[in-house]
Protein backbone atom coordinates (compact mmCIF):
# COMPACT_ATOMS: atom_id res chain seq x y z
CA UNK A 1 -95.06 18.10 -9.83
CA UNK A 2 -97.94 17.32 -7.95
CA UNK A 3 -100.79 19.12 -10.03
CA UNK A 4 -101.80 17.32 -13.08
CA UNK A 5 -103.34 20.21 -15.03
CA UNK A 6 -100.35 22.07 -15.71
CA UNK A 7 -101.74 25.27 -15.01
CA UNK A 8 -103.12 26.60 -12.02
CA UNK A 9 -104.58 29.94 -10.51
CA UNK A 10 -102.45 31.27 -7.53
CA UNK A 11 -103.61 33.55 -5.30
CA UNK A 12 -101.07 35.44 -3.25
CA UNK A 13 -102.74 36.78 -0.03
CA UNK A 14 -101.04 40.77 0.62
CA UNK A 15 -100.54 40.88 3.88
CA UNK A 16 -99.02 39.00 6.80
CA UNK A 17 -100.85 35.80 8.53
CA UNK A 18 -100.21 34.02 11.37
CA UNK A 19 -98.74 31.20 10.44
CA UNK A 20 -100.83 29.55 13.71
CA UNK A 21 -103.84 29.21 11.60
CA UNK A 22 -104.51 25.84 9.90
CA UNK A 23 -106.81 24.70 7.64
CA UNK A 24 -110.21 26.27 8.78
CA UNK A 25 -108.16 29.58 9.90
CA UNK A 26 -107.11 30.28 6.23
CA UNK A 27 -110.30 28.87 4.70
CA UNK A 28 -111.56 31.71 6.49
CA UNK A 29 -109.31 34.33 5.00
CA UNK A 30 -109.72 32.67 1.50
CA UNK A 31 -113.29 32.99 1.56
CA UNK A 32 -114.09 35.93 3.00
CA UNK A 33 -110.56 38.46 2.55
CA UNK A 34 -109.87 37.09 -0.57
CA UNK A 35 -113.38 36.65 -1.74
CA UNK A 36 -112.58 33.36 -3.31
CA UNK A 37 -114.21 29.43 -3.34
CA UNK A 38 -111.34 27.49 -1.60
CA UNK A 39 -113.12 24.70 -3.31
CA UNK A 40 -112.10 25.85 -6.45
CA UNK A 41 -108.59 23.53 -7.00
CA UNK A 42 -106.42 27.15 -7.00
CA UNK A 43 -104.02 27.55 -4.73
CA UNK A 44 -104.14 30.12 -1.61
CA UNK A 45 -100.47 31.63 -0.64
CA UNK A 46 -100.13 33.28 2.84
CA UNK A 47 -96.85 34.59 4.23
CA UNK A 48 -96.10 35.21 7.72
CA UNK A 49 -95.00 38.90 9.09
CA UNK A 50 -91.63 38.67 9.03
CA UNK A 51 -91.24 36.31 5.27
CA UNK A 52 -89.74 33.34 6.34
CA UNK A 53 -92.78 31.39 6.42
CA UNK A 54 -94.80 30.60 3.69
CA UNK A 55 -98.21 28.26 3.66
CA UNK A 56 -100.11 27.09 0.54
CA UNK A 57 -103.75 25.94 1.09
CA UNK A 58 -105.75 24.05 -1.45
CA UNK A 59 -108.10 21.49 -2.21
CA UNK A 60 -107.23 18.30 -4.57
CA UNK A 61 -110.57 17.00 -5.46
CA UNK A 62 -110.67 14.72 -1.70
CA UNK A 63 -109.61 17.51 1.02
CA UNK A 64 -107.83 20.26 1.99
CA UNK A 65 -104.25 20.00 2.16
CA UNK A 66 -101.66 22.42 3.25
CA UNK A 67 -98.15 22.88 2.13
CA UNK A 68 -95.10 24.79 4.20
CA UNK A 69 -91.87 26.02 4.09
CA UNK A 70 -89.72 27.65 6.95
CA UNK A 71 -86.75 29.48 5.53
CA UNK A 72 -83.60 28.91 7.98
CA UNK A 73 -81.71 31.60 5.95
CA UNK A 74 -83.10 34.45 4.17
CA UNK A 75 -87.00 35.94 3.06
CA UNK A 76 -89.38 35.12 0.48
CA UNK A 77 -89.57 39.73 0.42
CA UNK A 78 -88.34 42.28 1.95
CA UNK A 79 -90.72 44.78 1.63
CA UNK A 80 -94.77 44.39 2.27
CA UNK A 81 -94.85 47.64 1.47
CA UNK A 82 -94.14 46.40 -2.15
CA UNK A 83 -96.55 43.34 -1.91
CA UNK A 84 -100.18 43.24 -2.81
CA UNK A 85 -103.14 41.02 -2.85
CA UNK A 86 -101.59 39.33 -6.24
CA UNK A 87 -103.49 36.50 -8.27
CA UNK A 88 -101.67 35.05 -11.60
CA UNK A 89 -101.09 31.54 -13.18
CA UNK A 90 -98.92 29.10 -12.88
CA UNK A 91 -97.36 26.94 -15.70
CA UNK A 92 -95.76 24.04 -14.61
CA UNK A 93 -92.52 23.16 -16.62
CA UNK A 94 -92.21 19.25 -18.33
CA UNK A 95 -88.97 17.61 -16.28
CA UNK A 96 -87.05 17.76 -19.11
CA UNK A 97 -87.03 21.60 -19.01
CA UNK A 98 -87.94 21.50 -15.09
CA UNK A 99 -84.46 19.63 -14.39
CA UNK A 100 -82.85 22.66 -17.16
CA UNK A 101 -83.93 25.13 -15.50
CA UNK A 102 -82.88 24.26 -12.18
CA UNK A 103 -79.02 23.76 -13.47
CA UNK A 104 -79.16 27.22 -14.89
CA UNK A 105 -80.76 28.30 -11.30
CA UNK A 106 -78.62 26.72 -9.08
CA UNK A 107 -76.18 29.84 -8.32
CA UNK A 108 -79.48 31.63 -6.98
CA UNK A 109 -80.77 31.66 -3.72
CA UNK A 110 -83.73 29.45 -2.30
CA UNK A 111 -85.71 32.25 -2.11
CA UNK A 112 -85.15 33.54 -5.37
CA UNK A 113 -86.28 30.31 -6.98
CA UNK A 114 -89.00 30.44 -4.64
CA UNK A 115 -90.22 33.75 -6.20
CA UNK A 116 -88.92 33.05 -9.43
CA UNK A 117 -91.03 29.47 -9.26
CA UNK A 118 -94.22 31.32 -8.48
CA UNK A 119 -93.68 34.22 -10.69
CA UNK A 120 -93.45 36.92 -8.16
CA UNK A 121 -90.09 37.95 -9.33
């Protein structure tokens, strides 16, 4: 896990981004669509129009950074209609329970432990 606090504030952005923008691009959406500091450690998920893209911007204390994932099979939704501006926390598991959990997960799909990861599911 790469977030020593064990808990974090995620902020799930409702509607679809081009996944073009970088890091100023979706600073930009964070601070003014999302009304949010993207100074503040959370993290800032976007999603791009069609769900197989997904990119996570936040700031660890020295810079931005910027995580993504491509799907090559499958969505992260299938509805927008369904998805909203969301924000929620995030509980990291110890590994003991972490490596547990992903045994009893490992019939489900990518994207479903995805979700299920972020609690969106």
């Amino acid at each position: 896990m790469f977030f020593p606090e064990g808990q974090i504030r995620v902020h799930l952005y409702g509607r679809p981004v081009d996944m073009r923008k970088s890091y100023d691009g979706l600073y930009a959406l964070t601070r003014h669509e999302l009304g949010q500091d993207p100074l503040s450690g959370r993290l800032f998920v976007f999603i791009n129009r069609r769900a197989t893209q997904i990119k996570v911007l936040y700031w660890d204390r020295t810079g931005f950074c910027l995580w993504a994932k491509r799907l090559e099979q499958g969505r992260f939704l299938s509805n927008w209609g369904k998805i909203g501006t969301q924000e929620m926390d995030w509980t990291g598991p110890d590994s003991n329970s972490c490596s547990k959990a992903w045994k009893e997960r490992s019939s489900e799909s990518a994207t479903s432990r995805a979700w299920r990861a972020m609690r969106l599911v």
